[in-house]
C-alpha atoms as a PDB file:
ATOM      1  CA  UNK A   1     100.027 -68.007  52.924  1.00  0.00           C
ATOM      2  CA  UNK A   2      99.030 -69.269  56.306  1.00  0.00           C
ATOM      3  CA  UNK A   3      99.324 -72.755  56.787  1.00  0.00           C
ATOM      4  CA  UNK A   4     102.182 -73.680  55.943  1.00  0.00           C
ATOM      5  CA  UNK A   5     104.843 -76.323  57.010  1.00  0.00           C
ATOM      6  CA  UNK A   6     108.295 -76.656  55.819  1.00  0.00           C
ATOM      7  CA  UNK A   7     109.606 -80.376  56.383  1.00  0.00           C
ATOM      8  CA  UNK A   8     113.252 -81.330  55.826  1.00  0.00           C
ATOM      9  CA  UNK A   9     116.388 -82.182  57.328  1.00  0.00           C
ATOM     10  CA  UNK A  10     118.006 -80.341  59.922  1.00  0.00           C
ATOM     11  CA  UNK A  11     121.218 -80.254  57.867  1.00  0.00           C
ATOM     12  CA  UNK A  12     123.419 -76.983  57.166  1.00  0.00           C
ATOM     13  CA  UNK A  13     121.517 -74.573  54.588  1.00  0.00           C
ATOM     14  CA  UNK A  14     118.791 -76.492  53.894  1.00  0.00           C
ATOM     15  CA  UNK A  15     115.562 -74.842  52.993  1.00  0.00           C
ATOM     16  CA  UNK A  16     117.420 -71.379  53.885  1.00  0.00           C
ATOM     17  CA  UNK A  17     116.178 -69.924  49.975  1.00  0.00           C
ATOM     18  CA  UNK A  18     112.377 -69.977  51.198  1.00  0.00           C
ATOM     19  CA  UNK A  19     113.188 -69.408  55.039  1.00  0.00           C
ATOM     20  CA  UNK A  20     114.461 -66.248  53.866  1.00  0.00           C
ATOM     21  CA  UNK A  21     112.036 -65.693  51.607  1.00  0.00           C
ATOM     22  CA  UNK A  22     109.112 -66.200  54.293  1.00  0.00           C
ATOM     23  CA  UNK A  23     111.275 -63.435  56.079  1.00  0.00           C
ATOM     24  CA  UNK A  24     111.338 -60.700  53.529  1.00  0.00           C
ATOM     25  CA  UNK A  25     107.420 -61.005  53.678  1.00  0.00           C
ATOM     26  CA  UNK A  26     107.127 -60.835  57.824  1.00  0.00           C
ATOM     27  CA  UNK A  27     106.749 -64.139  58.077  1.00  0.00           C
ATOM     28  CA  UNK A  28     108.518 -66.442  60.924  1.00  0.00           C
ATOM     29  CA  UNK A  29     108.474 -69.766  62.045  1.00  0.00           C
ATOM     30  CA  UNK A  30     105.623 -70.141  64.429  1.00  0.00           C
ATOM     31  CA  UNK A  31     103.859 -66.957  63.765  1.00  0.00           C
ATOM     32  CA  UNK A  32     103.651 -67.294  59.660  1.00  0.00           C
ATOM     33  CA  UNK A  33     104.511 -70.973  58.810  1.00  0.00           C
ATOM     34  CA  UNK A  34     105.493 -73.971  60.706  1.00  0.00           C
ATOM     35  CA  UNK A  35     109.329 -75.352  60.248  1.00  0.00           C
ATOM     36  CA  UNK A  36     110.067 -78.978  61.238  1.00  0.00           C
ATOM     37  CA  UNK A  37     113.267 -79.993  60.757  1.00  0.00           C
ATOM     38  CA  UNK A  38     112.989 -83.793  60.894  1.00  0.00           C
ATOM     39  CA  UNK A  39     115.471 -86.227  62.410  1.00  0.00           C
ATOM     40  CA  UNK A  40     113.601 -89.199  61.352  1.00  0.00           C
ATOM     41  CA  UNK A  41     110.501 -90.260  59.395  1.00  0.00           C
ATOM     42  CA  UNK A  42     108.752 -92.029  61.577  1.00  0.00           C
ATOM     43  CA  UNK A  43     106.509 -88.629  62.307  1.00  0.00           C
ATOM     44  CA  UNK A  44     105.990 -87.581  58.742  1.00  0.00           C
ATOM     45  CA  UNK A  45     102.806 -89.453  57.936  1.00  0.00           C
ATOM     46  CA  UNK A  46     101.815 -88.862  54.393  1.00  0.00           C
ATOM     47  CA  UNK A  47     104.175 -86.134  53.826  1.00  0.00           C
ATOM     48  CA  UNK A  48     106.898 -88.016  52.176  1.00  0.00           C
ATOM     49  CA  UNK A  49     104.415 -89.517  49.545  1.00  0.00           C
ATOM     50  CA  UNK A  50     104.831 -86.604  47.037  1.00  0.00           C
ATOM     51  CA  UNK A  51     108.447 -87.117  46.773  1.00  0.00           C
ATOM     52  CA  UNK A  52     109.334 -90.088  46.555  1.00  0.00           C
ATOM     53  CA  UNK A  53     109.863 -90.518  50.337  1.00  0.00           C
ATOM     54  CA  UNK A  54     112.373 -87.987  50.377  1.00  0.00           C
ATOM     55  CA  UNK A  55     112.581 -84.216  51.883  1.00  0.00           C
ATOM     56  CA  UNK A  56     112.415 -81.482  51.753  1.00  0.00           C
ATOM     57  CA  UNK A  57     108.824 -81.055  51.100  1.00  0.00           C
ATOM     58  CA  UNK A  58     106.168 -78.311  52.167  1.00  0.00           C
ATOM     59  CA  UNK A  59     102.951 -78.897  53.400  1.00  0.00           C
ATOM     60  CA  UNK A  60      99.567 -76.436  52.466  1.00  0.00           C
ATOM     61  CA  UNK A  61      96.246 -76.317  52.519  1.00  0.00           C
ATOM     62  CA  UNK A  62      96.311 -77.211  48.586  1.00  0.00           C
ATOM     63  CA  UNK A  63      98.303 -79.908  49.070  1.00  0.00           C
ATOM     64  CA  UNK A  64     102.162 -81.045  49.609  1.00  0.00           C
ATOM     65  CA  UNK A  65     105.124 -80.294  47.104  1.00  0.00           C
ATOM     66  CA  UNK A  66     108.451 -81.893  46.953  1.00  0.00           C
ATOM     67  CA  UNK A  67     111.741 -80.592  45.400  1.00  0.00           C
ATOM     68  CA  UNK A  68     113.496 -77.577  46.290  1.00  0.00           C
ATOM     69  CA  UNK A  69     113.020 -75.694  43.025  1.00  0.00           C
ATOM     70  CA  UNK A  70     109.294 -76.331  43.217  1.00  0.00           C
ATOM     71  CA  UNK A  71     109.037 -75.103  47.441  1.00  0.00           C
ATOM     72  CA  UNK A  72     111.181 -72.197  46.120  1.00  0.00           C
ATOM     73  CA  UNK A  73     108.685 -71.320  43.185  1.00  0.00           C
ATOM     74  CA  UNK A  74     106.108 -71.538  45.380  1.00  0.00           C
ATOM     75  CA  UNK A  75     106.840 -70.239  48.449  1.00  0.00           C
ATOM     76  CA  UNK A  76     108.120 -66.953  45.554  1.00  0.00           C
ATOM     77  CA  UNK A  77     104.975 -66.528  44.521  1.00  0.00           C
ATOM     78  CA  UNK A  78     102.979 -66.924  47.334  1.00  0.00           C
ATOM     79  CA  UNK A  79     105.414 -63.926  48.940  1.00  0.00           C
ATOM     80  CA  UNK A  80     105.246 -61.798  45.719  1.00  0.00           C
ATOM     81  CA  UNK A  81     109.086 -62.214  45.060  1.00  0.00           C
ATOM     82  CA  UNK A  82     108.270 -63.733  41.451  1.00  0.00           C
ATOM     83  CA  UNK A  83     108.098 -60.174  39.777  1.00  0.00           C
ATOM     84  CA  UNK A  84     105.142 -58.832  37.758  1.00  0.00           C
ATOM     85  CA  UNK A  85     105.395 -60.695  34.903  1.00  0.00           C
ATOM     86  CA  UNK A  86     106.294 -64.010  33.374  1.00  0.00           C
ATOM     87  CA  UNK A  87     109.662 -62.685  31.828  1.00  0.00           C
ATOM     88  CA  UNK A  88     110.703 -61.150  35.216  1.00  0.00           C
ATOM     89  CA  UNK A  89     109.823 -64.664  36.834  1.00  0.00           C
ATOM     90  CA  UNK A  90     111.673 -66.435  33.453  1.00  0.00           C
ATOM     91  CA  UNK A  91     114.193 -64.249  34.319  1.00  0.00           C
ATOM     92  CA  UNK A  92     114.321 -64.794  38.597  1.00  0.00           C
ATOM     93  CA  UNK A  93     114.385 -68.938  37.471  1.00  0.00           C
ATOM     94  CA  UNK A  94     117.651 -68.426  35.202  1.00  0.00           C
ATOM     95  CA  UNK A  95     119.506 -66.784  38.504  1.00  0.00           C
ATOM     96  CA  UNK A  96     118.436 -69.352  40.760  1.00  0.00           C
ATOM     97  CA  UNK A  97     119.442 -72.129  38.274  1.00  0.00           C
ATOM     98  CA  UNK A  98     123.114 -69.960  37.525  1.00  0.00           C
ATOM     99  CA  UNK A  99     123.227 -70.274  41.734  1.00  0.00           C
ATOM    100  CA  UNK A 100     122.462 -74.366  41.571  1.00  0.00           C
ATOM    101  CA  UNK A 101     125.005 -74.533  38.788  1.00  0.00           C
ATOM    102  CA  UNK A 102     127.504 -72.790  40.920  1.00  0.00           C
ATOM    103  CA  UNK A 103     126.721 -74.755  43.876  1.00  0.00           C
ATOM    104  CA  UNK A 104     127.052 -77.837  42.575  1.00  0.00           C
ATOM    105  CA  UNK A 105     130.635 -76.990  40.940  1.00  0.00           C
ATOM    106  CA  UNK A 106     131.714 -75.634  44.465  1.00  0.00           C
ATOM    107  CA  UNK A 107     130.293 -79.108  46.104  1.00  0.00           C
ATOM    108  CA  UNK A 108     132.461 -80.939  43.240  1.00  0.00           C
ATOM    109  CA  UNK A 109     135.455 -79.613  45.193  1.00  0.00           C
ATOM    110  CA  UNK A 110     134.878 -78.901  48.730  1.00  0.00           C
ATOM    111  CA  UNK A 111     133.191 -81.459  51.277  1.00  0.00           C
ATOM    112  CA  UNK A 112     130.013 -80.695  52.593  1.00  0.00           C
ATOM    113  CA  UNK A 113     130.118 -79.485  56.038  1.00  0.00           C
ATOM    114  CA  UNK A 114     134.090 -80.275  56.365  1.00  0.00           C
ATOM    115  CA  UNK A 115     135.803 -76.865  54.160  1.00  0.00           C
ATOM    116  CA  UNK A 116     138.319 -79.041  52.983  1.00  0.00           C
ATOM    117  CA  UNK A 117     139.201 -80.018  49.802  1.00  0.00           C
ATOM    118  CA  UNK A 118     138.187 -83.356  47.647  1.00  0.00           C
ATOM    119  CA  UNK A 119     140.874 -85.012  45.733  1.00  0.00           C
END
């Protein structure tokens, strides 16, 4: 899993879900993976080209991915935190998309970064 580099925004909560999960398996920034949280693009090269020019993205040996549910697949199975089998993992995706859903309702309400209420 060495080698890696997680790319994205330095906004609130972003890319926390595989930050953590780098953490559960002893790896940190700087001694496991690299973590750049960008303020511009101007430094991202060929990064961005895998997503459409957007973040977040993560960088590897393999290759670079883009989109949060892919980094978080990834970065799950690279850590072992996918379970043993493919129902377990089936299983570990319908949680994480329940979460999203939840999310997104929540972010329907309340303003990002403010706590107060839309509407």
């Amino acid at each position: 899993m060495s080698g890696i580099t997680l790319k994205y925004w330095g906004g609130r909560g972003l890319m926390e879900v595989p930050r953590i999960m780098m953490a559960i398996a002893g790896k940190f920034p700087g001694e496991g993976y690299t973590d750049f949280r960008a303020s511009g693009t101007s430094d991202m090269g060929d990064a961005l080209n895998c997503n459409l020019g957007r973040l977040p993205v993560l960088e590897c040996q393999s290759g670079t991915i883009g989109q949060s549910a892919a980094i978080n697949f990834y970065v799950a199975s690279e850590c072992g935190l996918m379970g043993s089998s493919s129902f377990e993992a089936a299983q570990i995706i319908s949680i994480t998309e329940h979460l999203k859903e939840l999310s997104t309702a929540y972010r329907g309400l309340v303003s990002l970064g403010l706590g107060t209420k839309r509407g």
